[in-house]
N, C-alpha and C. Protein backbone atom coordinates (compact mmCIF):
# COMPACT_ATOMS: atom_id res chain seq x y z
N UNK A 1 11.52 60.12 -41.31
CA UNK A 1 10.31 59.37 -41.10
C UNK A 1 10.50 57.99 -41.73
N UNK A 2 10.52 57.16 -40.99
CA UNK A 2 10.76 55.39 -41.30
C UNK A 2 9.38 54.66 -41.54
N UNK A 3 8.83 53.81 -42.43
CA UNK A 3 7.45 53.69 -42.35
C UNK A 3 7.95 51.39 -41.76
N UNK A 4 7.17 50.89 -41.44
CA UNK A 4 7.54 49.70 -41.46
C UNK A 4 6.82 49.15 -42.46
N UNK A 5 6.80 48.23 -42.87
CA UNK A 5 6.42 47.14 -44.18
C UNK A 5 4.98 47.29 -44.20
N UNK A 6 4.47 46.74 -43.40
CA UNK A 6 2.56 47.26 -43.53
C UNK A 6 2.38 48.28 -43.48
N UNK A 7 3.06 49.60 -43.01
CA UNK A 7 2.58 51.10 -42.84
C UNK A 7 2.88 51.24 -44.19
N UNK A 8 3.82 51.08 -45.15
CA UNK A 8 3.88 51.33 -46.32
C UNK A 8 3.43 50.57 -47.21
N UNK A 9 2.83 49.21 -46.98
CA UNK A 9 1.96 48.26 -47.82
C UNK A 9 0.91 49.19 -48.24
N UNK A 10 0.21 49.85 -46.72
CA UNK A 10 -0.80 50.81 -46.42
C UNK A 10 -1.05 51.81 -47.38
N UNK A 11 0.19 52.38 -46.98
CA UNK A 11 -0.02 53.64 -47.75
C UNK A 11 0.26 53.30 -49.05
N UNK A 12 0.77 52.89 -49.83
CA UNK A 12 0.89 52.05 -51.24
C UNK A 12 -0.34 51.75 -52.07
N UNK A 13 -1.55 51.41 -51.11
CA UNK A 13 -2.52 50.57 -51.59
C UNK A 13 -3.52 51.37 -51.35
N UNK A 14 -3.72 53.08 -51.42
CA UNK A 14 -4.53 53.87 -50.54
C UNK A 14 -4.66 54.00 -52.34
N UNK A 15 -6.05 54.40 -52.35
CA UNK A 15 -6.21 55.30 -54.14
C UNK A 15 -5.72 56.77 -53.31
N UNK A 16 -5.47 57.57 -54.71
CA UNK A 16 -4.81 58.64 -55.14
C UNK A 16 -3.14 58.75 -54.68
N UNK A 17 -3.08 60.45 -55.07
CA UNK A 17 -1.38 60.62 -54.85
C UNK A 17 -1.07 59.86 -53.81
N UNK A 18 0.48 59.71 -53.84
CA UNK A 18 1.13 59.39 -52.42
C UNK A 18 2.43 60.37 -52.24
N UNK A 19 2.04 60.90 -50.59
CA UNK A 19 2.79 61.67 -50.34
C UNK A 19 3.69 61.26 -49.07
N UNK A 20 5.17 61.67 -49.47
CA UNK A 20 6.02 60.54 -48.80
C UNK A 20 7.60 61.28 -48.74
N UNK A 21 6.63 63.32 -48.34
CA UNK A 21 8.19 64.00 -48.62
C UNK A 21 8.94 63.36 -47.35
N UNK A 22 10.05 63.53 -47.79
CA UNK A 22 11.26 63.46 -46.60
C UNK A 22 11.14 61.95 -45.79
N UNK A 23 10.14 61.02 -46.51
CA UNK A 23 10.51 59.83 -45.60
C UNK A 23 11.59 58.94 -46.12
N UNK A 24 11.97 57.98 -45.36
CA UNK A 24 13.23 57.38 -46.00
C UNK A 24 12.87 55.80 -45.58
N UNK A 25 12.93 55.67 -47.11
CA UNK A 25 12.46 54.49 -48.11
C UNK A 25 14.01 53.88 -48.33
N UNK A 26 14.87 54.29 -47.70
CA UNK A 26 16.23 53.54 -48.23
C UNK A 26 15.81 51.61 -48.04
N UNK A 27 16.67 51.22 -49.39
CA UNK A 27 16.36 49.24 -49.23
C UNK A 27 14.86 49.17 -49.32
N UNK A 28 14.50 50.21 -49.44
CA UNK A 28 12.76 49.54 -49.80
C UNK A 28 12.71 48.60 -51.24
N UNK A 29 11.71 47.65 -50.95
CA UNK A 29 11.56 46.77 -51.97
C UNK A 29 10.20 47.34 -52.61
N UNK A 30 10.30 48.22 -53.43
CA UNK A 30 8.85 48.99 -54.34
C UNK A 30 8.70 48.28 -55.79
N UNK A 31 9.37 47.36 -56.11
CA UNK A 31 8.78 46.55 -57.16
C UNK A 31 7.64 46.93 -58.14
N UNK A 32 7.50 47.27 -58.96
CA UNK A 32 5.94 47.41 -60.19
C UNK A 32 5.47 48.61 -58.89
N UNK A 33 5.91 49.46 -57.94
CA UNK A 33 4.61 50.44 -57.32
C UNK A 33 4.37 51.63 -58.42
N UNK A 34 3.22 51.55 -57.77
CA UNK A 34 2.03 52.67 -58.03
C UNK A 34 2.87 53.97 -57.90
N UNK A 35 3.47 54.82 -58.45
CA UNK A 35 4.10 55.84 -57.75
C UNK A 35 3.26 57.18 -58.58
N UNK A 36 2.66 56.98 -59.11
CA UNK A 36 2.46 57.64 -60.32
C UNK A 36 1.96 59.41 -59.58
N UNK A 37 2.18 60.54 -60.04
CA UNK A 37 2.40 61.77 -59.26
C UNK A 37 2.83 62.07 -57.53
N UNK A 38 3.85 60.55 -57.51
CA UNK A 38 3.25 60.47 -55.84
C UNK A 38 4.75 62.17 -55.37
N UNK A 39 4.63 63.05 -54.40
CA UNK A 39 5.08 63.69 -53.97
C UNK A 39 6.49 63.45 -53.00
N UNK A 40 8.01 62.97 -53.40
CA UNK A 40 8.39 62.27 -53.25
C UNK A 40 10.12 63.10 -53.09
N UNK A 41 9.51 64.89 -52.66
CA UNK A 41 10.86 65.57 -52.24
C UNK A 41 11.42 65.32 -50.97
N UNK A 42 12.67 65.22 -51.21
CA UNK A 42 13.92 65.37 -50.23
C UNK A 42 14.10 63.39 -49.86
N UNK A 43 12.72 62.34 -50.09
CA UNK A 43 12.80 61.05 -49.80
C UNK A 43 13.63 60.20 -49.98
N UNK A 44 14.34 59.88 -49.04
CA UNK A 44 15.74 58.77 -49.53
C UNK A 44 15.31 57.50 -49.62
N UNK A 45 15.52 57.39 -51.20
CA UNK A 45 15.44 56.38 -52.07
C UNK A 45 16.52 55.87 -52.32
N UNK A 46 17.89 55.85 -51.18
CA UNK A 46 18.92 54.86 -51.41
C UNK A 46 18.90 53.43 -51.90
N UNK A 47 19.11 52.64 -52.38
CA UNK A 47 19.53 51.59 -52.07
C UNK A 47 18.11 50.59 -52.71
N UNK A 48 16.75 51.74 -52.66
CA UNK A 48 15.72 51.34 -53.11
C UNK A 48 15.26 50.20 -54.21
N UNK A 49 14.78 49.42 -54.67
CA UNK A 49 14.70 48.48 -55.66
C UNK A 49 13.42 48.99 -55.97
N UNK A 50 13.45 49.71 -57.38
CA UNK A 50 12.29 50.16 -58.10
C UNK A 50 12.10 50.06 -59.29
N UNK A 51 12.33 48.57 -59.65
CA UNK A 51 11.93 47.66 -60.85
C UNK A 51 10.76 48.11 -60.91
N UNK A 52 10.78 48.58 -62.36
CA UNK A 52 8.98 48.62 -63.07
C UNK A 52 8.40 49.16 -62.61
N UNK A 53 9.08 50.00 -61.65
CA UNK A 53 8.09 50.98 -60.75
C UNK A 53 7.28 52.54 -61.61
N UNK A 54 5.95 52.69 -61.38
CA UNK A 54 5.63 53.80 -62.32
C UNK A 54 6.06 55.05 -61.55
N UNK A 55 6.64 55.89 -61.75
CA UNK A 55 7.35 57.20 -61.05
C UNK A 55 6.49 58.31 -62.20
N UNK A 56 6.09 57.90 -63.25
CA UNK A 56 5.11 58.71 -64.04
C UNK A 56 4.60 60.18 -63.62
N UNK A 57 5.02 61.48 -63.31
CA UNK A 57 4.62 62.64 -62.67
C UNK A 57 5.14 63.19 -61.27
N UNK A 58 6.19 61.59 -61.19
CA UNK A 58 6.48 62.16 -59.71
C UNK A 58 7.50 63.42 -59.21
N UNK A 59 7.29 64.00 -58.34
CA UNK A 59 7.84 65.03 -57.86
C UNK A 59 9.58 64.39 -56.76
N UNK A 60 10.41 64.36 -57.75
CA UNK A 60 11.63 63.67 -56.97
C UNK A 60 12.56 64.83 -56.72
N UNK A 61 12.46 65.25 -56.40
CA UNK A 61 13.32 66.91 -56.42
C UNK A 61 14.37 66.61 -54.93
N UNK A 62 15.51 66.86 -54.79
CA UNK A 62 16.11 66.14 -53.82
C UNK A 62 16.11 65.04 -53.19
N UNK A 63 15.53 64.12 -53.94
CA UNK A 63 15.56 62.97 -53.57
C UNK A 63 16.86 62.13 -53.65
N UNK A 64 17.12 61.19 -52.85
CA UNK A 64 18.43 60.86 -52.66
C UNK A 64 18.02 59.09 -53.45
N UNK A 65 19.02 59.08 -55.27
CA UNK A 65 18.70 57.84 -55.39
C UNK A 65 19.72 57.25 -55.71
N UNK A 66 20.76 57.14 -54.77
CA UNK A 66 22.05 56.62 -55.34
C UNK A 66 21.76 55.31 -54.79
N UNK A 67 22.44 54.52 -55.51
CA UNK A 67 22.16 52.63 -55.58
C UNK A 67 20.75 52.59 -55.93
N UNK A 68 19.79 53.51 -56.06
CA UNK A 68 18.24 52.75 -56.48
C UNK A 68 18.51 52.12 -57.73
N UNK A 69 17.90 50.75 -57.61
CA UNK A 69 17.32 49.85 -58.67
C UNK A 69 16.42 50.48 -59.76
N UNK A 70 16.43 51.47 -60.47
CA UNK A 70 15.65 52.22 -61.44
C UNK A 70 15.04 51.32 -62.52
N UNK A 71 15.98 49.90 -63.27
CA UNK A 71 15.43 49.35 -64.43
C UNK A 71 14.32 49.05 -64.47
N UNK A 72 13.68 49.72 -65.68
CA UNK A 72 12.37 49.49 -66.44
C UNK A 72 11.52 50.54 -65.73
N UNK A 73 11.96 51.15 -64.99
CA UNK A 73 10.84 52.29 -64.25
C UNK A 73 10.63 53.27 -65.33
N UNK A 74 9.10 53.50 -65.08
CA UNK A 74 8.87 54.64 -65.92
C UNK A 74 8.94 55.79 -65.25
N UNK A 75 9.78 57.07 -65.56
CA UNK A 75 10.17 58.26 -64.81
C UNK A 75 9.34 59.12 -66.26
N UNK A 76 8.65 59.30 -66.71
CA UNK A 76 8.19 59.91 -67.92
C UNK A 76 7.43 61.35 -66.90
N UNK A 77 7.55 62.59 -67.43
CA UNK A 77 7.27 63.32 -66.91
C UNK A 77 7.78 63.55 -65.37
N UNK A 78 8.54 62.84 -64.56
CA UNK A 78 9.02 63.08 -63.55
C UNK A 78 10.08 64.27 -63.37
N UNK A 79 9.68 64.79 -62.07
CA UNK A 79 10.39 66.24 -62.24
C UNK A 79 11.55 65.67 -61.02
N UNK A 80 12.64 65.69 -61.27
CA UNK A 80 14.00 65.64 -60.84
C UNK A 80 15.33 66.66 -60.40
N UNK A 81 14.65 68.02 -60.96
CA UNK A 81 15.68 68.77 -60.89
C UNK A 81 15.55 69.42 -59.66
């Protein structure tokens, strides 16, 4: 599932969780996002740039983050395994 730049501005800017299993976010530019418990298994997060991004609770469980931009993200409580 591919979202384009406003479909994911969209969904970015919706209050509560964000759920976003299995879409692929590869080269996404998520900068400072909101990620905070967002539901975020099997989602390829290649290549992703997720500076300062809050990942705070998120559910990354097969998520694919090789080359993601991680610095300064908060992954605190994020489940990964």
């Amino acid at each position: 599932m591919q979202f384009t730049s406003n479909e994911l501005y969209a969904i970015l800017n919706q209050p509560g969780s964000r759920w976003l299993v299995g879409a692929d976010l590869s080269e996404a530019d998520l900068i400072a996002a909101d990620l905070i418990k967002a539901n975020l298994i099997k989602t390829n997060l290649s290549g992703a740039n997720l500076i300062e991004a809050n990942l705070s609770m998120a559910d990354l469980r097969g998520a694919n983050l090789m080359k993601a931009n991680l610095t300064g993200a908060n992954l605190r409580e994020a489940r990964v395994d």
